[in-house]
Protein backbone atom coordinates (compact mmCIF):
# COMPACT_ATOMS: atom_id res chain seq x y z
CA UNK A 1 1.16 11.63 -10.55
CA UNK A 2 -1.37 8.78 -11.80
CA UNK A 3 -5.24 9.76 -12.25
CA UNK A 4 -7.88 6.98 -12.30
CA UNK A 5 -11.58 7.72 -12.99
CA UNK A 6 -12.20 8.63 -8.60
CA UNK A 7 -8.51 8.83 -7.49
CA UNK A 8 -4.62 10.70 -7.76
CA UNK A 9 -2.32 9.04 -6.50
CA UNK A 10 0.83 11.30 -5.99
CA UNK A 11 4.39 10.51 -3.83
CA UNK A 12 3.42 10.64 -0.28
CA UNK A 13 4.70 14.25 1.51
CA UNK A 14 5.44 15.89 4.63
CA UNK A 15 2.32 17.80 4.10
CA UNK A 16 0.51 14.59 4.82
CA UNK A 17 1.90 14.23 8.16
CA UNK A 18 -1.19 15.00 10.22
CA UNK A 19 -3.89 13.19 8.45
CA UNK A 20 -1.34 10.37 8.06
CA UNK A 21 -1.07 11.03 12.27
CA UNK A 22 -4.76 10.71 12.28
CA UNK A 23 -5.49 7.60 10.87
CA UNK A 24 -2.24 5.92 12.86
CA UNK A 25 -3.99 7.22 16.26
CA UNK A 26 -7.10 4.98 14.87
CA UNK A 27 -7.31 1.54 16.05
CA UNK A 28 -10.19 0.55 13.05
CA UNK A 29 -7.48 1.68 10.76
CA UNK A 30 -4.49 0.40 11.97
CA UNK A 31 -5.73 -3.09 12.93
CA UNK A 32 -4.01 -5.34 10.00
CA UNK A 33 -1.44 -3.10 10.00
CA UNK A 34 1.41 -2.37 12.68
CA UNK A 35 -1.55 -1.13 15.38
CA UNK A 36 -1.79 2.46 16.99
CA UNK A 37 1.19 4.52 16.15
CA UNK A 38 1.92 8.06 18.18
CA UNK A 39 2.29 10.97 16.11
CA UNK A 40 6.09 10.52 16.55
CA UNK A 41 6.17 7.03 15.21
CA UNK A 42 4.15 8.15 11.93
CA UNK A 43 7.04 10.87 11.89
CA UNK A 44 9.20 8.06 12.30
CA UNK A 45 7.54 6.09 9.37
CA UNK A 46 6.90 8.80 7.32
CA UNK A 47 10.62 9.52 7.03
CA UNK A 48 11.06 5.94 6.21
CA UNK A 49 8.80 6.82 2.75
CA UNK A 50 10.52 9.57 1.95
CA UNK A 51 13.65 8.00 1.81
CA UNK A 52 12.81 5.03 0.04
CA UNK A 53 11.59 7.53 -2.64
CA UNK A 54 15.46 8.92 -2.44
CA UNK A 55 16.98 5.55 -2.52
CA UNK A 56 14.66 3.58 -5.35
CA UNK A 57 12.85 6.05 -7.14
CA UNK A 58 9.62 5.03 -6.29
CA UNK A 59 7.43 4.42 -3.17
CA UNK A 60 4.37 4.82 -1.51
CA UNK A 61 1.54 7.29 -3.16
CA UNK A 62 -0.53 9.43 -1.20
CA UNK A 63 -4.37 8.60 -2.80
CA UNK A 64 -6.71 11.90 -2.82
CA UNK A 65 -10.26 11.69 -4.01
CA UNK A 66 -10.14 13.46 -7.16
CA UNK A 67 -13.55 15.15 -6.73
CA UNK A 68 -12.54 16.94 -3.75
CA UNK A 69 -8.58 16.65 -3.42
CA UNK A 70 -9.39 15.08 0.02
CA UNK A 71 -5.87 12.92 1.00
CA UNK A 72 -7.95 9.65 1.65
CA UNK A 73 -5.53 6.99 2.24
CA UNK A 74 -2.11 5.49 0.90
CA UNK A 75 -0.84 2.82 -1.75
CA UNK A 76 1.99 2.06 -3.67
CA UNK A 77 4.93 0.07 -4.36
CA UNK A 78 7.74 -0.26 -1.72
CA UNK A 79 9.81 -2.78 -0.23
CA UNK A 80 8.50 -4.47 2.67
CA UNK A 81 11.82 -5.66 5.39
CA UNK A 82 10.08 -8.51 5.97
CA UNK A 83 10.07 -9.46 1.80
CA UNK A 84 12.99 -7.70 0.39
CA UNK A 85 12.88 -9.67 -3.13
CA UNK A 86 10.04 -7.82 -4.90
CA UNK A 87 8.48 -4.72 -4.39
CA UNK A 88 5.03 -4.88 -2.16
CA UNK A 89 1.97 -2.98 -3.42
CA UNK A 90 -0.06 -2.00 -0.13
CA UNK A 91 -3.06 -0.19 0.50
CA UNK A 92 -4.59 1.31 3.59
CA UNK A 93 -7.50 3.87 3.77
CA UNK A 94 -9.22 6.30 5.91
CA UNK A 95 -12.04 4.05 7.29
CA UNK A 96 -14.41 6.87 6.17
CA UNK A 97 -13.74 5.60 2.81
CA UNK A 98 -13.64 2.05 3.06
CA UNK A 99 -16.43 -0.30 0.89
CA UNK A 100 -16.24 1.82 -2.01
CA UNK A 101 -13.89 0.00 -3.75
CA UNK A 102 -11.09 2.76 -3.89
CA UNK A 103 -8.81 0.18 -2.44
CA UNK A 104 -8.94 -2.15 -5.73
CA UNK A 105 -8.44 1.13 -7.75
CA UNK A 106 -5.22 2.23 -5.90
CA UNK A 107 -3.79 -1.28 -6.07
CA UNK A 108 -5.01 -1.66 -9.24
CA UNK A 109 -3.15 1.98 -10.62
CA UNK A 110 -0.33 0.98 -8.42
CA UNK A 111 -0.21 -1.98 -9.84
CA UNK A 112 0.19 -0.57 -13.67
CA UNK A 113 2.63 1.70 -12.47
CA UNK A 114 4.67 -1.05 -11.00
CA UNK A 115 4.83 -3.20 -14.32
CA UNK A 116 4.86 0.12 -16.92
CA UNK A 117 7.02 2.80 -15.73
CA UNK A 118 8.61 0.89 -13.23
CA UNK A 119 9.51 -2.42 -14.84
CA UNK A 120 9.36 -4.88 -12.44
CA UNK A 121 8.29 -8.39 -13.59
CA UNK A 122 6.86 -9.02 -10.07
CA UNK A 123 5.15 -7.36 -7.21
CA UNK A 124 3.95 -9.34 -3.96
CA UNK A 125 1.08 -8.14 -1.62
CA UNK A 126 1.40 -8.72 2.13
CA UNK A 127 -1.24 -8.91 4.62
CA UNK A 128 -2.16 -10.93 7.74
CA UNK A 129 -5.10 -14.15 7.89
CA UNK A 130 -7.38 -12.07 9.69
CA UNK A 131 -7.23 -9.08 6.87
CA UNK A 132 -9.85 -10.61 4.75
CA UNK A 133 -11.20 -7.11 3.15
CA UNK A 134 -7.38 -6.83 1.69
CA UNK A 135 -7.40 -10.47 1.17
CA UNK A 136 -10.27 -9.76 -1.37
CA UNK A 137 -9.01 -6.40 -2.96
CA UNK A 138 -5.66 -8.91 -3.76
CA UNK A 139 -7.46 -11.47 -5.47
CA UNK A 140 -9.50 -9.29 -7.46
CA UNK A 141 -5.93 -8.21 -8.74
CA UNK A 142 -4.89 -11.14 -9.41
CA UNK A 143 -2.27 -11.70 -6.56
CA UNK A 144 -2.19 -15.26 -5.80
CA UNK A 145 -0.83 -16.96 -2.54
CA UNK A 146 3.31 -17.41 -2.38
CA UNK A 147 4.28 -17.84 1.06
CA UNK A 148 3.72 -17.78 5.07
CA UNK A 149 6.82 -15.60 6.59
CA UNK A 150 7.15 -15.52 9.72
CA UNK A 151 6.84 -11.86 11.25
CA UNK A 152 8.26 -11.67 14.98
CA UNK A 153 7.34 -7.83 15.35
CA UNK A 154 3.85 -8.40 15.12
CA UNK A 155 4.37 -12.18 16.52
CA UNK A 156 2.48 -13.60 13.60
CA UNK A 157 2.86 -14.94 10.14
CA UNK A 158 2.62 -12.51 6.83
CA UNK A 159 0.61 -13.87 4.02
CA UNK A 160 2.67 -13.04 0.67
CA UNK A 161 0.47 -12.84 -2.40
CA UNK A 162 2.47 -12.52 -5.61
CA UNK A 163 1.52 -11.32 -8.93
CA UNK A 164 3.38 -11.40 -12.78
CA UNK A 165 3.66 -9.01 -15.14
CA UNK A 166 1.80 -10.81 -18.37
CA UNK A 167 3.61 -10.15 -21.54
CA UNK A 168 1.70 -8.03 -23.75
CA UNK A 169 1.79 -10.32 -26.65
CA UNK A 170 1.07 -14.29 -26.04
């Protein structure tokens, strides 16, 4: 579990299967991201997470607001099919809490965890063009533009932002 000043951020769980079925039936939440799952699909994905927790050790986080324990959103390192070299710190929230900056805060914890427990010398971010809000929480990382990938499922091209662990001592 990782605590920030507003957020936990625990493994994602099967508990979190109908909120997580909520915001995939949204269409303002799941605009940059694959688009409107059904419930059986976020089943579908959901499993997915899980796994990848059983295979690497890591994985998505499920990100409560601390005040209330309120499961507001998701973040995380996994890896992403479409970039299997690094591990991808994503972010999505309920809309409800969008423009509060909780995104930057998850990415940013993710972020820590990813280069301190973890170890990994890089992470990438992945987003679309049009995702400009995300666009802005990854340059307030630090993430920097990488590479265009081509992404037939969505019939588009991903935007890969990378970022480097810094070495503590110059």
């Amino acid at each position: 579990m990782i605590e920030t000043e507003r957020l936990i951020l625990r493994p994602v769980a099967r508990r979190d299967l109908d909120t997580i079925a909520r915001w995939n039936a949204d269409p303002l939440h799941t605009r940059h991201l694959m688009g409107v799952q059904t419930r059986g699909q976020t089943e579908e994905a959901l499993e997915r997470w899980l796994r990848h927790w059983e295979e690497h050790g890591f994985g998505l986080l499920a990100v409560e607001d601390r005040a209330t324990g309120e499961l507001i959103g998701r973040s995380g390192p996994q890896y992403h099919r479409a970039w299997p070299h690094d591990p991808e710190v994503g972010w999505a929230l309920d809309p409800a809490w969008w423009g509060r900056g909780l995104a930057t805060e998850a990415g940013r914890a993710s972020v820590e965890w990813a280069f301190g427990e973890l170890g990994f010398a890089r992470v990438v971010s992945i987003t679309t063009e049009e995702n400009l809000a995300s666009r802005r929480v990854m340059a307030k990382l630090g993430f920097e533009l990488l590479e265009l990938v081509p992404f037939p499922d969505l019939g588009l091209d991903l935007w890969i932002h990378a970022l480097d662990r810094k070495p503590l001592y110059p």
